[in-house]
Protein backbone atom coordinates (compact mmCIF):
# COMPACT_ATOMS: atom_id res chain seq x y z
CA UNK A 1 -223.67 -61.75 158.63
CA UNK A 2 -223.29 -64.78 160.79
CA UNK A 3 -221.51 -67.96 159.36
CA UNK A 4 -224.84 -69.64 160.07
CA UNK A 5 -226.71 -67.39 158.21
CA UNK A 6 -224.49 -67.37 155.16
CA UNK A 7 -224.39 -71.21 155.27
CA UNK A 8 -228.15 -71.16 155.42
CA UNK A 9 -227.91 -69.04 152.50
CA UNK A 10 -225.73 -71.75 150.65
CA UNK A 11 -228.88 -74.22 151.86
CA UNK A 12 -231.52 -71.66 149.51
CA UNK A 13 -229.33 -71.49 147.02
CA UNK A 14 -228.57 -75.60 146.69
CA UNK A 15 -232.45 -76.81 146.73
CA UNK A 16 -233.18 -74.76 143.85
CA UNK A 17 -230.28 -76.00 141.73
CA UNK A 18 -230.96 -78.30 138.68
CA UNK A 19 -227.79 -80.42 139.33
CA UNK A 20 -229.54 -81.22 143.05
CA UNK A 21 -233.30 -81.33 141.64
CA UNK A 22 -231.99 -83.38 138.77
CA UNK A 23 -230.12 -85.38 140.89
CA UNK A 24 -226.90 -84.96 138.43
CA UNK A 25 -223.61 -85.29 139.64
CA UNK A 26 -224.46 -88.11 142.46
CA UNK A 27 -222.66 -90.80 140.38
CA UNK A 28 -225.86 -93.06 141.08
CA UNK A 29 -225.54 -92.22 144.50
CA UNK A 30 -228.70 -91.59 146.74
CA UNK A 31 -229.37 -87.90 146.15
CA UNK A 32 -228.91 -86.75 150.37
CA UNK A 33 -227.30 -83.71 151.75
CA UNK A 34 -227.02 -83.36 155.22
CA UNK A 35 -226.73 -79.65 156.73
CA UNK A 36 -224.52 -80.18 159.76
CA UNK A 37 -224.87 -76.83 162.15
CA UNK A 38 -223.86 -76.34 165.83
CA UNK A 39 -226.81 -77.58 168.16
CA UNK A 40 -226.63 -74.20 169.80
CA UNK A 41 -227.94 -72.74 166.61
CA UNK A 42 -231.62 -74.60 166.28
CA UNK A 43 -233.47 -71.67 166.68
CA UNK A 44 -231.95 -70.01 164.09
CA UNK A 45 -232.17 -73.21 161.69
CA UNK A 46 -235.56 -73.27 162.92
CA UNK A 47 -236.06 -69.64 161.72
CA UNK A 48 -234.77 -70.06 158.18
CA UNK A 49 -236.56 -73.36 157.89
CA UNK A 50 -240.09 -71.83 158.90
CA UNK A 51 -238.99 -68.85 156.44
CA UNK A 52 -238.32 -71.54 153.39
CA UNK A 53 -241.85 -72.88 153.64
CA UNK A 54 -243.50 -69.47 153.64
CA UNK A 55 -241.36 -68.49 150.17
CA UNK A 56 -243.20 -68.79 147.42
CA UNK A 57 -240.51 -67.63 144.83
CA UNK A 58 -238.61 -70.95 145.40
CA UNK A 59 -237.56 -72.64 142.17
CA UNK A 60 -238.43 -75.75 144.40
CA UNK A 61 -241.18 -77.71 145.58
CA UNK A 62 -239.87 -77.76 148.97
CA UNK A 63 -241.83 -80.80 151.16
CA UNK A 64 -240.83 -79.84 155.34
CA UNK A 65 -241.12 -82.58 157.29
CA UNK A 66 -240.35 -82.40 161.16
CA UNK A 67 -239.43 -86.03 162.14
CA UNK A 68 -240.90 -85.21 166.08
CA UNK A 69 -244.44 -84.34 164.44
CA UNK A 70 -244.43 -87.33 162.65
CA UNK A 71 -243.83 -89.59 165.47
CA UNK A 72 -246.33 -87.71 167.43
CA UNK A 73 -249.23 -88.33 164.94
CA UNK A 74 -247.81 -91.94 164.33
CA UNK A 75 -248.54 -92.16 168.69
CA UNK A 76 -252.27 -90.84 167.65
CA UNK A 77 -252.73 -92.98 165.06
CA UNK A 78 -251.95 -95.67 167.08
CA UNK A 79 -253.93 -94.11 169.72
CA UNK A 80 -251.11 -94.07 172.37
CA UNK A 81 -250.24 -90.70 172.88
CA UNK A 82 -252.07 -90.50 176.10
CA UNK A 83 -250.52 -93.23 177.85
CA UNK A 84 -246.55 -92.55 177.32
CA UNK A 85 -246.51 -89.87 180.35
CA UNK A 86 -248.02 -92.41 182.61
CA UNK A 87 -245.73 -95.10 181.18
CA UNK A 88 -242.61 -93.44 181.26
CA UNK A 89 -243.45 -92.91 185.33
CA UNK A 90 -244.85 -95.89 186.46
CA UNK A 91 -242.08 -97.71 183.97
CA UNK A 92 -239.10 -95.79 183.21
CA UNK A 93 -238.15 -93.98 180.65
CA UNK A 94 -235.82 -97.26 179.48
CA UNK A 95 -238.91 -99.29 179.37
CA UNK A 96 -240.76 -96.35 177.58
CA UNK A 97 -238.24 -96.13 174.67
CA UNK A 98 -237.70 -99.90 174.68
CA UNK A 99 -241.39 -99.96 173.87
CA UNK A 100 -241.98 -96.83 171.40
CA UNK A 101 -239.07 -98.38 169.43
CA UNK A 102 -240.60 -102.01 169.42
CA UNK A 103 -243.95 -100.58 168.28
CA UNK A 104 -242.96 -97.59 165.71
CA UNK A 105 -240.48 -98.75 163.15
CA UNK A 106 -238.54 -96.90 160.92
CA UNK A 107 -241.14 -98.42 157.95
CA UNK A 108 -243.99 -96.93 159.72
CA UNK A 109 -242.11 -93.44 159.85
CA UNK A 110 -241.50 -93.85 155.52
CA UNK A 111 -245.04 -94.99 155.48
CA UNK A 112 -246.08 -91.59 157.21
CA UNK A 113 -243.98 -89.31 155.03
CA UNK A 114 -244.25 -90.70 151.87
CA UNK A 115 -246.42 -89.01 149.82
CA UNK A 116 -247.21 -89.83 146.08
CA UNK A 117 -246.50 -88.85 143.31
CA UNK A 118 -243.52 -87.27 143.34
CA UNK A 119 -243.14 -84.51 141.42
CA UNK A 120 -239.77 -82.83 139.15
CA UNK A 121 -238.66 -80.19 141.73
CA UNK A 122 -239.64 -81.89 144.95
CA UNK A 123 -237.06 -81.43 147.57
CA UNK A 124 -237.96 -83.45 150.87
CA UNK A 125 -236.33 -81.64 153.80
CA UNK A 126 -235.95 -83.29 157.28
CA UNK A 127 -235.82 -81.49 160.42
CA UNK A 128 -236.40 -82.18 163.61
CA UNK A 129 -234.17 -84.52 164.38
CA UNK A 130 -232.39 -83.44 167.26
CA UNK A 131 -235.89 -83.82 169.13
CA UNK A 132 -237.16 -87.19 167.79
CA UNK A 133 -234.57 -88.72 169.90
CA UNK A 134 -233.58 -91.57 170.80
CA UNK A 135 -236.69 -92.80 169.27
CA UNK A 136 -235.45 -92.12 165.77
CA UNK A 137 -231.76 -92.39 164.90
CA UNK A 138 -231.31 -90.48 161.35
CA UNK A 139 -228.62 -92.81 159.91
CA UNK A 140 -231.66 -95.84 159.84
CA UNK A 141 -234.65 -93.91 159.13
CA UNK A 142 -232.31 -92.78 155.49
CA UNK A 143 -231.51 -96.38 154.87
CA UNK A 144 -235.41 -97.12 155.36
CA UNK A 145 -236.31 -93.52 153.55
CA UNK A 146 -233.83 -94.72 150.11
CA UNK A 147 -236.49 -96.76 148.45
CA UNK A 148 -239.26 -94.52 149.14
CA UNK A 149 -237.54 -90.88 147.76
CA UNK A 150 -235.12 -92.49 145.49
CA UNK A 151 -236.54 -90.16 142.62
CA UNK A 152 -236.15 -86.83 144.88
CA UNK A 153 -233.34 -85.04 147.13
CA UNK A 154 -233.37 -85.41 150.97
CA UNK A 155 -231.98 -82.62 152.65
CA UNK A 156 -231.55 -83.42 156.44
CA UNK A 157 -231.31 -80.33 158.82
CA UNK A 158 -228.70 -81.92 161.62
CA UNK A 159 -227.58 -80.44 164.87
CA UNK A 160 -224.39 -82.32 164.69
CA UNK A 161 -221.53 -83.27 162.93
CA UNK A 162 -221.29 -85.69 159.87
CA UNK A 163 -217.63 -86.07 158.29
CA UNK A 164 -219.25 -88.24 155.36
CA UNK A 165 -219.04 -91.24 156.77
CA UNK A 166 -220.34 -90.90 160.54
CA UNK A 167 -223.07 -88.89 162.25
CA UNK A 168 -222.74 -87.66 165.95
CA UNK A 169 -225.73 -86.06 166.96
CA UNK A 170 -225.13 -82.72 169.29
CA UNK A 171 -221.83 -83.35 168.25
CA UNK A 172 -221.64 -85.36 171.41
CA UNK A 173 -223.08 -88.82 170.89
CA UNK A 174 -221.91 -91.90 169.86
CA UNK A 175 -221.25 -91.80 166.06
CA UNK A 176 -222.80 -94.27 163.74
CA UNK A 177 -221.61 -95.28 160.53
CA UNK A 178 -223.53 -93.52 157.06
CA UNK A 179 -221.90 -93.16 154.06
CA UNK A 180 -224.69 -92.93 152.11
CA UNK A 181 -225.05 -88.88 152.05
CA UNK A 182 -223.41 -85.64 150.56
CA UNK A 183 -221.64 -84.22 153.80
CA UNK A 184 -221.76 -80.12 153.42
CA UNK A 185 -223.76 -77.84 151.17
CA UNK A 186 -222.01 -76.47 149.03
């Protein structure tokens, strides 16, 4: 078995434990994990992820959200969605994203996800973020997330690396600072 795959395995086993669902052991820290994995494997991630919501034997209320779907239905609520192509080439793409991220906040992606009431075995996982960017930048959208899922775990799916105190998306970027977050899945 791959090392993804038995990592992945690690990722089934953690949302179903009590210490995670409970949010025990987090010293009053914001119950986060973030699953670092190689961008090369997102299809696979993808896979497993698609396989997770499908499982119906989870110990888990397991809540998939995929951060590029929700900025796509936060363009059509807004009722913008047709006009970014044309934007981006009579504008620029620098003048597109300087404009997406002036009218979608990070508040208006919590707004979109939250969902109430939250229930004892919730888990909220995040995906997507490797393709919600640069429009979303997952070290802010968890500072903005906090107050809304401070009662349930976040897991973030991340094609990068985080070392517990930076993120560097596709392993290549520029890192920015979180601290906030359980590094590795153990």
């Amino acid at each position: 078995m791959s090392d993804i795959k038995m990592r992945l395995d690690k990722v089934r086993a953690l949302i179903q434990k009590t210490e995670l669902l409970e949010g025990k052991g987090t010293s009053n820290e914001e119950n986060i994990r973030i699953f670092c994995y190689e961008p090369e494997n997102e299809m696979v991630v993808r896979h497993f992820v698609n396989q997770l919501e499908t499982d119906q034997s989870l110990a888990c209320h397991l809540i998939v959200c995929n951060l590029y779907k929700t900025f796509l239905s936060i363009c059509e609520d807004m009722d913008i969605i047709d006009e970014i192509p044309e934007m981006e080439e009579t504008e620029g793409s620098a003048y597109l994203l300087e404009q997406l991220n002036s009218a979608i906040t990070n508040r208006e992606f919590a707004e979109k996800i939250q969902y109430k009431p939250h229930a004892k075995g919730d888990v909220l996982m995040l995906t997507g973020v490797g393709e919600v960017f640069p429009f979303v930048r997952i070290h802010n959208l968890l500072e903005t997330l906090q107050p809304y899922f401070s009662d349930i775990p976040i897991v973030v799916m991340y094609p990068g690396e985080f070392d517990g105190y930076h993120v560097k998306l596709f392993n290549r970027l520029r890192i920015n600072d979180y601290y906030r977050a359980f590094s590795e899945i153990e």
